[in-house]
C-alpha atoms as a PDB file:
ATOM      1  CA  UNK A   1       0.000   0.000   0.000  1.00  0.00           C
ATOM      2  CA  UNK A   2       3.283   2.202   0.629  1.00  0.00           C
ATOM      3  CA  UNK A   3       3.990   1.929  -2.732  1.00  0.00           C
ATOM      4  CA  UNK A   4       1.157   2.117  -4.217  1.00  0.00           C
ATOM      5  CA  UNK A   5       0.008   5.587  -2.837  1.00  0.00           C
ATOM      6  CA  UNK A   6       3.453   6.470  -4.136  1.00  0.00           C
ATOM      7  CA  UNK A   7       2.266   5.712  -7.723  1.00  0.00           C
ATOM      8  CA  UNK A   8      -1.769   7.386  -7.267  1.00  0.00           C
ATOM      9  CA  UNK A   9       0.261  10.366  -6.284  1.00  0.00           C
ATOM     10  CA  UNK A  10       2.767  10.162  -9.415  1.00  0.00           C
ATOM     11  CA  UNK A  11       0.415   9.678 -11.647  1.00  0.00           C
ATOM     12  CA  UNK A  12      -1.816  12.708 -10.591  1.00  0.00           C
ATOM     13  CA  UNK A  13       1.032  15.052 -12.099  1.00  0.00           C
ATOM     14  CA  UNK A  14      -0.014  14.259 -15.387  1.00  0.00           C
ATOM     15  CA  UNK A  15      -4.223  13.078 -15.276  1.00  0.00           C
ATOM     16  CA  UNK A  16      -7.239  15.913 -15.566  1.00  0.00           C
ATOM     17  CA  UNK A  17     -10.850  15.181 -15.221  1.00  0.00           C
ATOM     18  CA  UNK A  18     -11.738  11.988 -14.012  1.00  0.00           C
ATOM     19  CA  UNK A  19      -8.812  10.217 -14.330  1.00  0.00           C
ATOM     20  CA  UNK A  20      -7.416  13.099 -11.896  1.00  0.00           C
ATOM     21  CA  UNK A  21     -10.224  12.454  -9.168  1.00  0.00           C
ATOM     22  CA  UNK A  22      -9.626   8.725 -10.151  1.00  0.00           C
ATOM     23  CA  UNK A  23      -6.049   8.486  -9.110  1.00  0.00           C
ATOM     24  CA  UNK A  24      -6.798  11.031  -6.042  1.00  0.00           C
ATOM     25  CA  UNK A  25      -9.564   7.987  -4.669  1.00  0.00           C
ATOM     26  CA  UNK A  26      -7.102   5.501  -5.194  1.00  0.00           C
ATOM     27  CA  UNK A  27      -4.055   7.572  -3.361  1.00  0.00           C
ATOM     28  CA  UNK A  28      -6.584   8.333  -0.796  1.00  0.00           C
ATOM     29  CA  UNK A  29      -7.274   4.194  -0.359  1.00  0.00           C
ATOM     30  CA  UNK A  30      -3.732   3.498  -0.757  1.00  0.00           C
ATOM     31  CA  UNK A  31      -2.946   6.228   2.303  1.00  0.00           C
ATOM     32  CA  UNK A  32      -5.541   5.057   4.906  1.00  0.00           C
ATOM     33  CA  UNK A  33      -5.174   1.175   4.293  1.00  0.00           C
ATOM     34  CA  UNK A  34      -1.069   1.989   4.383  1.00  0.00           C
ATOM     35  CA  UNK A  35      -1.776   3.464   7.947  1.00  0.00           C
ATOM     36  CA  UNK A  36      -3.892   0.845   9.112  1.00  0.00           C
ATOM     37  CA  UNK A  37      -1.847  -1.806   8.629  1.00  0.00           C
ATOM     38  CA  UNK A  38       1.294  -0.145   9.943  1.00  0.00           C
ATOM     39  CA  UNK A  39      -1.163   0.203  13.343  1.00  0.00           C
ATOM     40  CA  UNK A  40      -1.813  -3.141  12.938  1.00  0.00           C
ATOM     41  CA  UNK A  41       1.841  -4.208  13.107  1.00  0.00           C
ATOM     42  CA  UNK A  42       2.595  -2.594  15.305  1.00  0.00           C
ATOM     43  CA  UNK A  43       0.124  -4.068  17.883  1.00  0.00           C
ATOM     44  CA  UNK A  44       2.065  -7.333  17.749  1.00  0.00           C
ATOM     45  CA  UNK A  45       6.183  -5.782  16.984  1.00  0.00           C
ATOM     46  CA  UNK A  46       7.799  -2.818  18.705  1.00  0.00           C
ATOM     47  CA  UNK A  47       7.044   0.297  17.271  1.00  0.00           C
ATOM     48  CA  UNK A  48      10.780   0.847  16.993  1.00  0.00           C
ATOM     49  CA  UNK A  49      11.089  -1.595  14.086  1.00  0.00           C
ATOM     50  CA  UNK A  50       7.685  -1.012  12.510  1.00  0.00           C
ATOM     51  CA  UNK A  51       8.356   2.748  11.833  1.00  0.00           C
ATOM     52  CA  UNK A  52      11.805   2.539  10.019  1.00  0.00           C
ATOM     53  CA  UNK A  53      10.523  -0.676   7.933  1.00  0.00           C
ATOM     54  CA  UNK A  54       7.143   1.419   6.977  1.00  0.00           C
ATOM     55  CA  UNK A  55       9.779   4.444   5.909  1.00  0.00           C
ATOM     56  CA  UNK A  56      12.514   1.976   4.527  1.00  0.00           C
ATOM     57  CA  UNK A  57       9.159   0.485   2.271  1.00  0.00           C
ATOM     58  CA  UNK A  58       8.100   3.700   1.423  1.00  0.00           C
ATOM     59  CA  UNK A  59      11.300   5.192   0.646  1.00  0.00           C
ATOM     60  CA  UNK A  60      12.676   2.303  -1.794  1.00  0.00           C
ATOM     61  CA  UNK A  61       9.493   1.818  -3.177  1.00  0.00           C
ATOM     62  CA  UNK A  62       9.170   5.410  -4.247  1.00  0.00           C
ATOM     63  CA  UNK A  63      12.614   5.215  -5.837  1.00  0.00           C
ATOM     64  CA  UNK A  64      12.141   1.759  -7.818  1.00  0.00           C
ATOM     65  CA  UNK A  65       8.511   3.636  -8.862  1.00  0.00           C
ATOM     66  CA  UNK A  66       9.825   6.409 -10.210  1.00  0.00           C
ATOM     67  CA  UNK A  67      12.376   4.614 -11.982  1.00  0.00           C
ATOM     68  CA  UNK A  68      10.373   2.155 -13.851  1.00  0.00           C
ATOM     69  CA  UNK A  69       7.325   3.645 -14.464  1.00  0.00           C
ATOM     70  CA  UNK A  70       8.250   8.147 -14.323  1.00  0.00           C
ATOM     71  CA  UNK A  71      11.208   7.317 -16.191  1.00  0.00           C
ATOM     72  CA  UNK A  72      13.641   8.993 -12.753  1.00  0.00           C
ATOM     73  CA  UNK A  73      16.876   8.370 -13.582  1.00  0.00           C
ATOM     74  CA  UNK A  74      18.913   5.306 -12.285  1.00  0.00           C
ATOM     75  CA  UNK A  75      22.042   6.695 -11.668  1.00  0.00           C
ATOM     76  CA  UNK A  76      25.168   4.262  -9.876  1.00  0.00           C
ATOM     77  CA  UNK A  77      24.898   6.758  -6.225  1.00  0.00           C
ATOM     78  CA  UNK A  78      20.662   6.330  -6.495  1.00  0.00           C
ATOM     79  CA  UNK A  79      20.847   2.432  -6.449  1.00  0.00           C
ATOM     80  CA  UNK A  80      24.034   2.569  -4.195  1.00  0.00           C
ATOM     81  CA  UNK A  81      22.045   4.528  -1.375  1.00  0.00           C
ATOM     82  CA  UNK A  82      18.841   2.363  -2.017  1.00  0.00           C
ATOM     83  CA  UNK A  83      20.944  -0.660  -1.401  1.00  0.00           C
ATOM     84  CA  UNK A  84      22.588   1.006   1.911  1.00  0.00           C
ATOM     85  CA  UNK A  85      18.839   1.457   3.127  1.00  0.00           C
ATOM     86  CA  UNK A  86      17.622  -1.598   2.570  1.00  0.00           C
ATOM     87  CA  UNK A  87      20.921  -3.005   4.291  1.00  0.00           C
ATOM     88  CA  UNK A  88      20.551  -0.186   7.257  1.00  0.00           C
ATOM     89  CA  UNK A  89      16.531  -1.384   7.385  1.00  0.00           C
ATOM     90  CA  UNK A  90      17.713  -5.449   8.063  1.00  0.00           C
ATOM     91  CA  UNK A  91      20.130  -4.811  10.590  1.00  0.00           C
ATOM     92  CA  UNK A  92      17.467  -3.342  12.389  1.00  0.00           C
ATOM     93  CA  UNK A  93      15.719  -6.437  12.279  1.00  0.00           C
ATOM     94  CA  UNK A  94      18.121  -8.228  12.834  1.00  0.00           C
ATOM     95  CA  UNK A  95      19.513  -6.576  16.311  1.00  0.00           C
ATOM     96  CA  UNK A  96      15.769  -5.927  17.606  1.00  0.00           C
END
């Protein structure tokens, strides 16, 4: 759901009309069920590890989104950093 309220709000840039108020309903949908299952994970894990991992999600899936489908550039430094997140995001796991 991260991710895909990441792509309702990319793709807003470029719709008008319907399509616009389209991609606003699902971004909306994508938002509130994103939220409610972070609240629901962290009912059972510490919040400490839910949080970053919500982010980390968020963050790469924002970057592989606009990549493939906005065309962002995938420059050496943009996938290096990615892959430093995602490596900073499972040693949390791993030490909680």
């Amino acid at each position: 759901m991260e991710v895909s309220f990441t792509f309702c709000l990319g793709k807003t840039k470029t719709a008008t009309g319907t399509e616009l108020v389209m991609w606003w309903i699902g971004f909306l949908i994508s938002l509130s069920l994103s939220m409610f299952l972070m609240a629901k994970a962290a009912e059972r894990l510490p919040l400490g590890t839910v949080y970053p991992v919500w982010t980390g999600i968020g963050a790469v899936g924002a970057v592989l989104v606009g990549i493939i489908f906005f065309s962002e550039p995938a420059s050496f430094l943009r996938i290096l950093f990615i892959t430093t997140l995602i490596l900073s995001i499972i040693g949390l796991k791993i030490v909680s």
